[in-house]
C-alpha atoms as a PDB file:
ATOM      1  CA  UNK A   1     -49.880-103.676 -32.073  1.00  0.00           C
ATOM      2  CA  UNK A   2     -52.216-104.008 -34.862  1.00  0.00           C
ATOM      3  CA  UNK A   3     -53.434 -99.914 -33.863  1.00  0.00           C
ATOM      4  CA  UNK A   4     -49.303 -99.284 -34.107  1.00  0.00           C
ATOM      5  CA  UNK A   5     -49.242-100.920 -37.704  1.00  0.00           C
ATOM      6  CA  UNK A   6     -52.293 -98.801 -38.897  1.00  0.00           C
ATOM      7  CA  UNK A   7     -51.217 -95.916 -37.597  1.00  0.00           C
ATOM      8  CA  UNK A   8     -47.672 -96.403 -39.272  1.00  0.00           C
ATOM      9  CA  UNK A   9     -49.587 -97.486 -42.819  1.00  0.00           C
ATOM     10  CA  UNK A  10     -51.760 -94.153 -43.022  1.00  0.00           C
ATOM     11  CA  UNK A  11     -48.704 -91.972 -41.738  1.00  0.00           C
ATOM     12  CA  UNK A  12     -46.823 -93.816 -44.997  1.00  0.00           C
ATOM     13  CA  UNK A  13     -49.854 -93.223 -47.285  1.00  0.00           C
ATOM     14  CA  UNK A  14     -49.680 -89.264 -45.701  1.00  0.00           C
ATOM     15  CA  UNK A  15     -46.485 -89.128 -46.829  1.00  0.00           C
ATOM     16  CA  UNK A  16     -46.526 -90.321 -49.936  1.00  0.00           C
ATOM     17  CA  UNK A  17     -49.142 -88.626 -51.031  1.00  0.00           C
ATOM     18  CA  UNK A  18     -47.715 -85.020 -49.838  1.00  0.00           C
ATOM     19  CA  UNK A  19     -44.929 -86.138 -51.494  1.00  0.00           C
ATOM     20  CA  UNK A  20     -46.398 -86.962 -54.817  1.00  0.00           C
ATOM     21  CA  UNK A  21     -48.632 -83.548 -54.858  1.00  0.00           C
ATOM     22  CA  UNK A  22     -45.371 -81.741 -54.232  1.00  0.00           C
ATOM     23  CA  UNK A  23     -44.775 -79.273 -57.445  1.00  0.00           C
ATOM     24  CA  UNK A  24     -41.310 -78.593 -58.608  1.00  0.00           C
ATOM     25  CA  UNK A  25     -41.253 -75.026 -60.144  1.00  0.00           C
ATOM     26  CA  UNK A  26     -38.237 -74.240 -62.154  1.00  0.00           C
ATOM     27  CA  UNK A  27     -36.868 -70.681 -61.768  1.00  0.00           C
ATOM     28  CA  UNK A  28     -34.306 -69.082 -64.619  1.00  0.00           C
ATOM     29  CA  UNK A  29     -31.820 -66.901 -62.709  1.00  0.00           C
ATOM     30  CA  UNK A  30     -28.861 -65.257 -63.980  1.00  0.00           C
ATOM     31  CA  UNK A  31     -25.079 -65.519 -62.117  1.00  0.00           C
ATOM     32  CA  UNK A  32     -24.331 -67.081 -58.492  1.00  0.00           C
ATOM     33  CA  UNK A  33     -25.393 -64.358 -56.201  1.00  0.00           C
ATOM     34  CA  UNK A  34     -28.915 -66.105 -55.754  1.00  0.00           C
ATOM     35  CA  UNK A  35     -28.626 -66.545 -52.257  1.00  0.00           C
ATOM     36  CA  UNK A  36     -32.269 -65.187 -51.586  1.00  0.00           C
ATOM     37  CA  UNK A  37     -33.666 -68.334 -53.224  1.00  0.00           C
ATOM     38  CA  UNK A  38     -30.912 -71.105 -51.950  1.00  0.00           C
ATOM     39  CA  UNK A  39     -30.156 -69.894 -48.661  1.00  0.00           C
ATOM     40  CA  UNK A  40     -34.239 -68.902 -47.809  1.00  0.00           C
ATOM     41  CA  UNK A  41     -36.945 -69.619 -50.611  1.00  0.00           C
ATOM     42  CA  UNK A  42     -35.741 -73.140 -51.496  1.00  0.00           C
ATOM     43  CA  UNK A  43     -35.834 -74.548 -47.406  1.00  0.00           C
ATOM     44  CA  UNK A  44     -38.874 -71.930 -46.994  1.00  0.00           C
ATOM     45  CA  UNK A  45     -41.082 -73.276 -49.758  1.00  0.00           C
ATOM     46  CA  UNK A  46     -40.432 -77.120 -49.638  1.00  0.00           C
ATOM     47  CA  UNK A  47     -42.010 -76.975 -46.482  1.00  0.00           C
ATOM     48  CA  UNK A  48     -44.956 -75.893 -48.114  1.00  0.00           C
ATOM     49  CA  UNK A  49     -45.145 -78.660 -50.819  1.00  0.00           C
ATOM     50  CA  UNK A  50     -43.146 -76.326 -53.351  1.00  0.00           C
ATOM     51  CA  UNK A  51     -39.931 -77.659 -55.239  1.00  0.00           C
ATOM     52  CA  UNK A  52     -37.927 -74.875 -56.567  1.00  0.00           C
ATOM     53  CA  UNK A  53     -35.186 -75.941 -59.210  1.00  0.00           C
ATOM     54  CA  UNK A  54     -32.836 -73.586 -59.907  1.00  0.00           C
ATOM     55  CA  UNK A  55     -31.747 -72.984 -63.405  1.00  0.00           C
ATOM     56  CA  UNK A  56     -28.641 -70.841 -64.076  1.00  0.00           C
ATOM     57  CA  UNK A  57     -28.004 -68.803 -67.337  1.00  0.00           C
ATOM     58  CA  UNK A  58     -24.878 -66.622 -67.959  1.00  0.00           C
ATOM     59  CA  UNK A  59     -26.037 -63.747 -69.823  1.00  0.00           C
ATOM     60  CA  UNK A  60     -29.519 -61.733 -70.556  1.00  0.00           C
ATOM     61  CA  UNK A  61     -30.436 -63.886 -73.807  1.00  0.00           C
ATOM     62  CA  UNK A  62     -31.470 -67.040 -72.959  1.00  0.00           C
ATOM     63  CA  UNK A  63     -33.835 -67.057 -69.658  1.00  0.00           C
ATOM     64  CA  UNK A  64     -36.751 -64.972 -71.353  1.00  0.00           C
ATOM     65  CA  UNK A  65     -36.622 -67.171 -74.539  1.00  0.00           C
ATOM     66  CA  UNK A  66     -36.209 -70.482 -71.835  1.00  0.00           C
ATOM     67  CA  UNK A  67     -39.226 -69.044 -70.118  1.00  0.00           C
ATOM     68  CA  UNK A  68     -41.319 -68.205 -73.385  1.00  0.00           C
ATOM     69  CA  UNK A  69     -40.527 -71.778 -74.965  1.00  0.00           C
ATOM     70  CA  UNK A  70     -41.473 -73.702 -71.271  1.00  0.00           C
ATOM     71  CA  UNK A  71     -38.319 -74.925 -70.328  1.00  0.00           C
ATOM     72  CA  UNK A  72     -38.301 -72.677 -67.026  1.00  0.00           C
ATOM     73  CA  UNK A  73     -41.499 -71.552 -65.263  1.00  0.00           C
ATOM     74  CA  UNK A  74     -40.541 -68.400 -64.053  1.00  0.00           C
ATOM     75  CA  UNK A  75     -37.753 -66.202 -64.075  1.00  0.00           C
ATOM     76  CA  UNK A  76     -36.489 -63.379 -61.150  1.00  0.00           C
ATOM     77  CA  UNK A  77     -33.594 -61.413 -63.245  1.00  0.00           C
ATOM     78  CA  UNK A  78     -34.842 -59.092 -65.354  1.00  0.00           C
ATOM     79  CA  UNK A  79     -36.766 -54.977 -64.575  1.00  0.00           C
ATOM     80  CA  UNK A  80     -40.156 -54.129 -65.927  1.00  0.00           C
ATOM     81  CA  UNK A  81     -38.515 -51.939 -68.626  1.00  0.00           C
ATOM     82  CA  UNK A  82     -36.151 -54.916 -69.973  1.00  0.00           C
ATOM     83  CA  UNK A  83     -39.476 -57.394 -69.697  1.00  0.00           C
ATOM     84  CA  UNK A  84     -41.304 -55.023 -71.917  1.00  0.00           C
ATOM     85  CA  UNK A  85     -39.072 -53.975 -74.385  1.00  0.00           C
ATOM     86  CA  UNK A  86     -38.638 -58.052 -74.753  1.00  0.00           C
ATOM     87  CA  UNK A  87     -42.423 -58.767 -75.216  1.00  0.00           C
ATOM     88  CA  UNK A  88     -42.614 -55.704 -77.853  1.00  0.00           C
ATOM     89  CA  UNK A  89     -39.386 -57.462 -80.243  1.00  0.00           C
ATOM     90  CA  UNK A  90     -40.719 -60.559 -79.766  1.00  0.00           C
ATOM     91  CA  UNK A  91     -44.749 -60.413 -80.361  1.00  0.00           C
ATOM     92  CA  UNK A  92     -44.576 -61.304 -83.923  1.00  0.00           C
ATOM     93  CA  UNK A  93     -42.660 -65.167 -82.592  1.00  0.00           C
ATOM     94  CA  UNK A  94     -45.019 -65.573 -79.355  1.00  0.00           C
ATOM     95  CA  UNK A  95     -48.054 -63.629 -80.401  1.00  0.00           C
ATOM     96  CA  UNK A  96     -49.223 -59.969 -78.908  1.00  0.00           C
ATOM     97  CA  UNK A  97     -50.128 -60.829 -75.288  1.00  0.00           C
ATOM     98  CA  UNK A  98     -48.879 -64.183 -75.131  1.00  0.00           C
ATOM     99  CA  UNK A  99     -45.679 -62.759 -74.013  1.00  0.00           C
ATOM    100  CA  UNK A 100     -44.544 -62.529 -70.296  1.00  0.00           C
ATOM    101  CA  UNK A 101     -46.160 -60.920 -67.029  1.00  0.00           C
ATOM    102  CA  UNK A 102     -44.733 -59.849 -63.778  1.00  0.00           C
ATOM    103  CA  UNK A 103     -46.115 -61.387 -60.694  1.00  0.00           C
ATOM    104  CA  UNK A 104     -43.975 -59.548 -58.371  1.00  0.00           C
ATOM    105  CA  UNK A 105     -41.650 -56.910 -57.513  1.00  0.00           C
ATOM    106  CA  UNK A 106     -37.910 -58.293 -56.474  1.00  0.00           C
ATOM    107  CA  UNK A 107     -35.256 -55.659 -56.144  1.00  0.00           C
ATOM    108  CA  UNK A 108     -33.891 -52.187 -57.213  1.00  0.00           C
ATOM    109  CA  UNK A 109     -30.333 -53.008 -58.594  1.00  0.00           C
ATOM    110  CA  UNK A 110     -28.852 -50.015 -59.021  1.00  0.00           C
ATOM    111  CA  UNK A 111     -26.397 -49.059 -62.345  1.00  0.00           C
ATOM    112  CA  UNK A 112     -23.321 -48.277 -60.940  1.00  0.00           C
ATOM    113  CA  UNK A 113     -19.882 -47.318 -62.499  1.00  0.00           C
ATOM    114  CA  UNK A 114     -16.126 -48.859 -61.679  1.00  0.00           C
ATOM    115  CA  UNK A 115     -12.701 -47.979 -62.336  1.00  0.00           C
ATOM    116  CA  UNK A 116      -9.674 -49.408 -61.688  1.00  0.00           C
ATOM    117  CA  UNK A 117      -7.711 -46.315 -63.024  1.00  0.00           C
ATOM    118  CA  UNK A 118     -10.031 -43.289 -61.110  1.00  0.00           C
ATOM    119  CA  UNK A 119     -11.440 -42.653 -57.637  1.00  0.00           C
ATOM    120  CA  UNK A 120     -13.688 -39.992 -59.437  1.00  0.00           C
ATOM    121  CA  UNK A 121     -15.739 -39.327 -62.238  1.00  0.00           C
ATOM    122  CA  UNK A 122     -13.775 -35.879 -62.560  1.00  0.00           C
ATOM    123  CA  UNK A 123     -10.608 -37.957 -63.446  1.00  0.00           C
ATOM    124  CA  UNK A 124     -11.865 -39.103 -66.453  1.00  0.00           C
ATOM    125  CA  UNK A 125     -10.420 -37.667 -69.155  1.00  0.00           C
ATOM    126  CA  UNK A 126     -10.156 -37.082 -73.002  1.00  0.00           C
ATOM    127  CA  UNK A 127     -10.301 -40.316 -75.260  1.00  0.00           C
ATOM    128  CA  UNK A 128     -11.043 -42.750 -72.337  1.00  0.00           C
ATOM    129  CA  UNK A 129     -12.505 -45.345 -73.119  1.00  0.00           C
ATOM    130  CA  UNK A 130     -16.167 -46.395 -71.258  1.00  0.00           C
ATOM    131  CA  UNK A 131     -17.878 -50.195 -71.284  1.00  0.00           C
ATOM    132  CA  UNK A 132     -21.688 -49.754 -71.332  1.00  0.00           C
ATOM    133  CA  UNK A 133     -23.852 -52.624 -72.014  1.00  0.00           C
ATOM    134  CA  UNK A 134     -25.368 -53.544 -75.635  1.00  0.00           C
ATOM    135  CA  UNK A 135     -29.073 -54.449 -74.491  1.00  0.00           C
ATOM    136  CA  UNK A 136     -30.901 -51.388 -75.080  1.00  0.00           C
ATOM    137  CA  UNK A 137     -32.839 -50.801 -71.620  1.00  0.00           C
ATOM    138  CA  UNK A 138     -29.452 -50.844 -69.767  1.00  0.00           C
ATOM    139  CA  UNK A 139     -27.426 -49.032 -72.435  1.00  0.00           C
ATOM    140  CA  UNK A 140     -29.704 -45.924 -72.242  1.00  0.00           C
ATOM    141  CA  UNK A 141     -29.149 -46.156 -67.764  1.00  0.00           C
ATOM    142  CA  UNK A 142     -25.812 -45.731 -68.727  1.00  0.00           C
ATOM    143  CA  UNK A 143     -25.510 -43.040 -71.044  1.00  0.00           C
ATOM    144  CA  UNK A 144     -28.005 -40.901 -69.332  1.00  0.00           C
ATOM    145  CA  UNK A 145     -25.890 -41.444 -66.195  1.00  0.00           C
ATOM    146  CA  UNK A 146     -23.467 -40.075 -68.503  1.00  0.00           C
ATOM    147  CA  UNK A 147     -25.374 -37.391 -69.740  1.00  0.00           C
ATOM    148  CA  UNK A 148     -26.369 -36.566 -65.990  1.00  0.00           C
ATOM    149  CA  UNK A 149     -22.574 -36.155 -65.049  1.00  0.00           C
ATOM    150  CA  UNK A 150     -22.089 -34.271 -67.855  1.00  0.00           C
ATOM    151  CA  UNK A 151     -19.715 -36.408 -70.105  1.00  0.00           C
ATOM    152  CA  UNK A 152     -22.031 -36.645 -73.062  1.00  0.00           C
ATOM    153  CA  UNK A 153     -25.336 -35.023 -74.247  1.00  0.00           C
ATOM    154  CA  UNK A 154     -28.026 -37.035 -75.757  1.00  0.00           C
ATOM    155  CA  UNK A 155     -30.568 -35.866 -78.455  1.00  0.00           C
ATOM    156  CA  UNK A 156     -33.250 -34.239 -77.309  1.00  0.00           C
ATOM    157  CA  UNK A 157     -36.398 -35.726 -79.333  1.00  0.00           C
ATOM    158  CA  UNK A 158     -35.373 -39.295 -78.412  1.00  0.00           C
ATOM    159  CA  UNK A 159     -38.351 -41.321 -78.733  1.00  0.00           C
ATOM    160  CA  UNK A 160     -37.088 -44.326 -77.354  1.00  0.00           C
ATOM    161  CA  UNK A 161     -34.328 -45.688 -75.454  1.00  0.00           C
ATOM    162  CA  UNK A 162     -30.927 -44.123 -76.258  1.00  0.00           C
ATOM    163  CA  UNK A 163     -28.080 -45.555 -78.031  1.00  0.00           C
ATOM    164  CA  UNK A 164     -24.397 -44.488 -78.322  1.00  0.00           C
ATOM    165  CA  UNK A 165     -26.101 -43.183 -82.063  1.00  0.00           C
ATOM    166  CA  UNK A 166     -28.104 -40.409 -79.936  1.00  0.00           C
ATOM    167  CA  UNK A 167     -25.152 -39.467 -78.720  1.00  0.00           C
ATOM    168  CA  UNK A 168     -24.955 -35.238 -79.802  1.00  0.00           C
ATOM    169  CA  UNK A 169     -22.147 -34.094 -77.738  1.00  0.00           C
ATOM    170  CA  UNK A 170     -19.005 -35.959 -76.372  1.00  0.00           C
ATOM    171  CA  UNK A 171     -16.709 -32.834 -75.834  1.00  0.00           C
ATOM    172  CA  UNK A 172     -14.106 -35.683 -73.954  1.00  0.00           C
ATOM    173  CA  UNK A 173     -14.648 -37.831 -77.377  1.00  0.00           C
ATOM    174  CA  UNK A 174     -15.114 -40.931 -75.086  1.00  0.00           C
ATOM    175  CA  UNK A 175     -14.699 -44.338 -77.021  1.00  0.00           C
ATOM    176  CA  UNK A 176     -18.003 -45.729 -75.297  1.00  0.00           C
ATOM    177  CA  UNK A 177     -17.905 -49.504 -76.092  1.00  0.00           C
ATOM    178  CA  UNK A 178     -21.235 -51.326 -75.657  1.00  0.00           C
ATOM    179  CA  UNK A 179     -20.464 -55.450 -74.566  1.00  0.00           C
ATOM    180  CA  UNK A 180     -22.767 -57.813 -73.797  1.00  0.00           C
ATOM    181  CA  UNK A 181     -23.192 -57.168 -69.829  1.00  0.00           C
ATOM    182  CA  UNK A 182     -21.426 -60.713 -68.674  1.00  0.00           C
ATOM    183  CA  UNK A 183     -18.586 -59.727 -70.439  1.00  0.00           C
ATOM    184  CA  UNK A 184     -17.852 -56.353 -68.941  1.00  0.00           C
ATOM    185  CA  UNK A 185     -16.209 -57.507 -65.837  1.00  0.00           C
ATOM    186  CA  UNK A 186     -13.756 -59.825 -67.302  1.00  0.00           C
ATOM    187  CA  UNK A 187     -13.032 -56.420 -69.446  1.00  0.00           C
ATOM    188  CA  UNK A 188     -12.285 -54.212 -66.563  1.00  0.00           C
ATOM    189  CA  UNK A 189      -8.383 -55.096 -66.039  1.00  0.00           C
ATOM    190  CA  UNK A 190      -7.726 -54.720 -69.968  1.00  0.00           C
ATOM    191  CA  UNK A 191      -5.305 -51.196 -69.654  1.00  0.00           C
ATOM    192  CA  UNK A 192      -7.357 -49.608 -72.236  1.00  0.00           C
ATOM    193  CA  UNK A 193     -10.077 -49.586 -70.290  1.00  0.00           C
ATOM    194  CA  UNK A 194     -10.925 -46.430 -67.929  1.00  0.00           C
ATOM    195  CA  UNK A 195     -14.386 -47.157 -66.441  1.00  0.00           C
ATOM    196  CA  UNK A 196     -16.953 -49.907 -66.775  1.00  0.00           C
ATOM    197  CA  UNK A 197     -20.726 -49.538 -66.092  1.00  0.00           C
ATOM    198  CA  UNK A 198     -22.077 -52.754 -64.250  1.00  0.00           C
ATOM    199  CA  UNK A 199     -25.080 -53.404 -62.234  1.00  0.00           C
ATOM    200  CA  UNK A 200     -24.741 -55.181 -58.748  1.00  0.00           C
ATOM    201  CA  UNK A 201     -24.995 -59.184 -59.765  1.00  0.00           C
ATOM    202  CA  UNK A 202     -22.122 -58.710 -62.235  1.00  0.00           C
ATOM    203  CA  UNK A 203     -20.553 -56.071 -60.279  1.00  0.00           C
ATOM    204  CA  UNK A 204     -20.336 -58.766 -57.163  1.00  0.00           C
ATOM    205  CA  UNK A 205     -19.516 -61.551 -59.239  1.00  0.00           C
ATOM    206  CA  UNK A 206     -16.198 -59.184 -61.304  1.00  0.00           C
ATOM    207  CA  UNK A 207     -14.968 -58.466 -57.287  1.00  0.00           C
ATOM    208  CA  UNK A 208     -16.273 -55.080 -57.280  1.00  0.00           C
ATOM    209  CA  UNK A 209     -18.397 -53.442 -54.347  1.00  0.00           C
ATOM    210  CA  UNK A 210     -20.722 -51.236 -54.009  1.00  0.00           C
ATOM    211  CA  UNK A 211     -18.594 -48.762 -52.208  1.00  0.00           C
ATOM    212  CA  UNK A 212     -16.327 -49.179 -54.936  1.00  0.00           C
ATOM    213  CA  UNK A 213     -18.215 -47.338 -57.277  1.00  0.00           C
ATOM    214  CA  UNK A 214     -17.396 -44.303 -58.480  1.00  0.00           C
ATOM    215  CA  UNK A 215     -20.926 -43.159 -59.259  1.00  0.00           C
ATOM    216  CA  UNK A 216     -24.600 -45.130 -58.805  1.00  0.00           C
ATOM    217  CA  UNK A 217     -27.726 -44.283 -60.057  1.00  0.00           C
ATOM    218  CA  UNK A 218     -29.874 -42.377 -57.979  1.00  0.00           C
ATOM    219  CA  UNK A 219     -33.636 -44.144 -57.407  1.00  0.00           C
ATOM    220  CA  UNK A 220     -36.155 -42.378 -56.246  1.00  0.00           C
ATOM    221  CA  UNK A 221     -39.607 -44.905 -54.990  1.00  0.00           C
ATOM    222  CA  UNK A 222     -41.257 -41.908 -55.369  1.00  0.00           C
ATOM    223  CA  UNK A 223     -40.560 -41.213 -58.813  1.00  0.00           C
ATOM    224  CA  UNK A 224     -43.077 -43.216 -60.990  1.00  0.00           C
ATOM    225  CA  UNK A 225     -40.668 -42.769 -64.425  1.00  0.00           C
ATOM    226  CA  UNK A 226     -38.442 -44.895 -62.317  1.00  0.00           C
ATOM    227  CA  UNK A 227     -40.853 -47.814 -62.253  1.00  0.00           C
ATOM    228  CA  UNK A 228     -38.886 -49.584 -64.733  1.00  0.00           C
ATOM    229  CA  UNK A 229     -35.564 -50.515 -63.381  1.00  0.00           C
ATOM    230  CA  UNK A 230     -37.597 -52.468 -60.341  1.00  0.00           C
ATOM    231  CA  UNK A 231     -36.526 -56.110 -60.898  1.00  0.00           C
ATOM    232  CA  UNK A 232     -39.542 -58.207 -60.988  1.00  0.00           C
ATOM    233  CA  UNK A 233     -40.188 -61.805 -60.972  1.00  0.00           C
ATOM    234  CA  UNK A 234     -41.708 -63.104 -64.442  1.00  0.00           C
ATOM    235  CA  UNK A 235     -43.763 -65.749 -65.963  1.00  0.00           C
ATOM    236  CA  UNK A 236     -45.496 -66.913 -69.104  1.00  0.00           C
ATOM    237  CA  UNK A 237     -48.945 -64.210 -69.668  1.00  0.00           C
ATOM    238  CA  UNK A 238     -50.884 -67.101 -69.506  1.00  0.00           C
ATOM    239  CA  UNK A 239     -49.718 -68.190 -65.915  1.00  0.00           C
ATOM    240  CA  UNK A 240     -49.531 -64.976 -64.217  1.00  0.00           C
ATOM    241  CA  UNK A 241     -52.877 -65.857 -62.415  1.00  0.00           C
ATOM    242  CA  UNK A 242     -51.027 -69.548 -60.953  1.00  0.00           C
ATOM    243  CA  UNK A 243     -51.709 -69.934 -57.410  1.00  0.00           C
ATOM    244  CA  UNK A 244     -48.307 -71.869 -56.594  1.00  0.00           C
ATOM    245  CA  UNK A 245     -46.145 -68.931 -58.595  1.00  0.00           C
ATOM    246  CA  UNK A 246     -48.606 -66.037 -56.790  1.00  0.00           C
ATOM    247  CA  UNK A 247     -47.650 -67.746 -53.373  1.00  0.00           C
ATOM    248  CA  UNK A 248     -43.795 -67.979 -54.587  1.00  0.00           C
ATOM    249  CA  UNK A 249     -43.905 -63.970 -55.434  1.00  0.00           C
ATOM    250  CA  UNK A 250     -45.490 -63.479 -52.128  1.00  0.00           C
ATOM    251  CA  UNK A 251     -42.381 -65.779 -50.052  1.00  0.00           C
ATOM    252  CA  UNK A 252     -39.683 -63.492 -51.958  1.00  0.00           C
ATOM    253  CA  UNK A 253     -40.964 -60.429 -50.508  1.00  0.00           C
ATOM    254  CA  UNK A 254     -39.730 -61.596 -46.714  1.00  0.00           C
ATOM    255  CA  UNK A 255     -37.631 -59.964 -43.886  1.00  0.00           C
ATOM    256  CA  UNK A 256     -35.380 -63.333 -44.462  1.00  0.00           C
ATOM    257  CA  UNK A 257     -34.495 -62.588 -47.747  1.00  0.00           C
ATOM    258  CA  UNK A 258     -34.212 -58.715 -47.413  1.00  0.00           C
ATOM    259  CA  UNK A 259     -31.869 -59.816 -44.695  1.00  0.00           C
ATOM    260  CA  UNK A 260     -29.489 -61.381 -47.266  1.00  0.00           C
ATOM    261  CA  UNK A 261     -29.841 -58.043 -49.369  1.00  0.00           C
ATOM    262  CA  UNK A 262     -28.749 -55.967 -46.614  1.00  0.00           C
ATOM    263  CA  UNK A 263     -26.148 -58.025 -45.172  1.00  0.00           C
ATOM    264  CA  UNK A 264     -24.143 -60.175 -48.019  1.00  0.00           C
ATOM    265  CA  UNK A 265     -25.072 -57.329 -51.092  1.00  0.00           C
ATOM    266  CA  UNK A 266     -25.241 -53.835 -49.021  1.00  0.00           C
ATOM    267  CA  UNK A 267     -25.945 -51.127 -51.643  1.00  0.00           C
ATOM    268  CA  UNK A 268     -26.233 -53.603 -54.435  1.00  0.00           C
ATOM    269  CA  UNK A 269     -29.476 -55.131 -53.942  1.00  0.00           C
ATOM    270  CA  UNK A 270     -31.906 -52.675 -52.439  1.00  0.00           C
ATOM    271  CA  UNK A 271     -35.710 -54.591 -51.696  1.00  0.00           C
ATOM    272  CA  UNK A 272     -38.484 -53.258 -53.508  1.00  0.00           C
ATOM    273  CA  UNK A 273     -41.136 -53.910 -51.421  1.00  0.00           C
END
């Protein structure tokens, strides 16, 4: 009995202790289609010691300055190109390298373009109007999609990422709106409203599918200009060398959750690993 008893004490000390080293690591994600980390990371990691908490933001804004000002420890929502361009407007507030790092590559989500008036980018027509978004990585996707189908023409000696203002030819004269990306969606059944460019989180969360696009932005893995529109997981500079947020980079990267890209988000979420 008294071997029973001991044996029950240290398996309660065990416990406690793995319970009490256990870290919680709180991860900024934007919208509800964050199945890879409920559904698989979350179960997958607590095994391992690792609380993830999930923290949900609505729009692009608020999980980079969360993130900078420690209120999340990582965040998994944002590509290498929208990262940087956030580090370069906001080095004077943080200080030049005390911005954010990448500690992993996530996903390729695609910029895609709906209508609920065409089934073709050849039934657009003069004086439609066009949603793009109004953050300036994704806003220059979108109009050189634009430019690639022809609709518009951009300057040539752009220098940096292109704006409606670089716009040097619109021979449709398309009103091209630029809205805050959460907003497009809600947007789409307004009558004025011809086409809308979203990317596959808002795009699922609006109702729209993949296959309902009516064009998507080619990627090419092989294509190193491309580089930048690979969604990446993020932290503070200073913690990009963190064991516990290395191993976390590493879990996302599994058949499990690549799984839940090809079978809940076909098209929309493409691994990038």
């Amino acid at each position: 009995m008294k071997k029973l008893i001991c044996t029950l004490i240290a398996l309660s000390l065990l416990f406690t202790v793995a319970f009490a080293s256990a870290e919680t690591v709180k991860v900024g994600v934007v919208g509800a289609t964050n199945e890879q980390w409920t559904d698989v990371l979350v179960p997958m990691l607590a095994n391992e010691g690792i609380e993830i908490e999930i923290v949900y933001f609505s729009d692009y804004v608020m999980p980079n300055i969360a993130l900078a000002e420690g209120d999340v420890d990582m965040n998994a929502f944002q590509h290498y190109n929208f990262m940087n361009n956030w580090n370069a407007e906001n080095a004077a507030s943080y200080g030049t390298g005390k911005g954010l790092a990448a500690i992993g590559e996530t996903l390729i989500a695609p910029l895609s373009l709906y209508s609920n008036v065409y089934k073709s980018v050849d039934e657009i027509k003069k004086g439609d109007t066009i949603l793009v978004m109004n953050d300036v990585v994704n806003e220059a996707r979108a109009l050189q999609m634009l430019a690639q189908m022809g609709l518009v023409k951009l300057d040539e000696n752009l220098t940096s990422y292109a704006t409606v203002l670089d716009i040097v030819e619109n021979p449709l004269e398309l009103n091209i709106i630029e809205l805050d990306a959460a907003m497009i969606g809600s947007q789409m059944d307004d009558s004025s409203v011809a086409c809308g460019f979203m990317n596959g989180q808002y795009a699922t969360q609006a109702g729209y599918a993949h296959e309902d696009a009516i064009a998507v932005e080619a990627f090419d893995p092989d294509n190193p200009g491309q580089k930048g529109i690979i969604n990446i997981i993020a932290v503070k500079a200073e913690d990009a060398e963190n064991p516990v947020y290395l191993r976390i980079a590493e879990a996302y990267q599994c058949d499990e959750v690549a799984n839940i890209f090809y079978t809940l988000y076909p098209g929309s979420f493409v691994p990038a690993w």
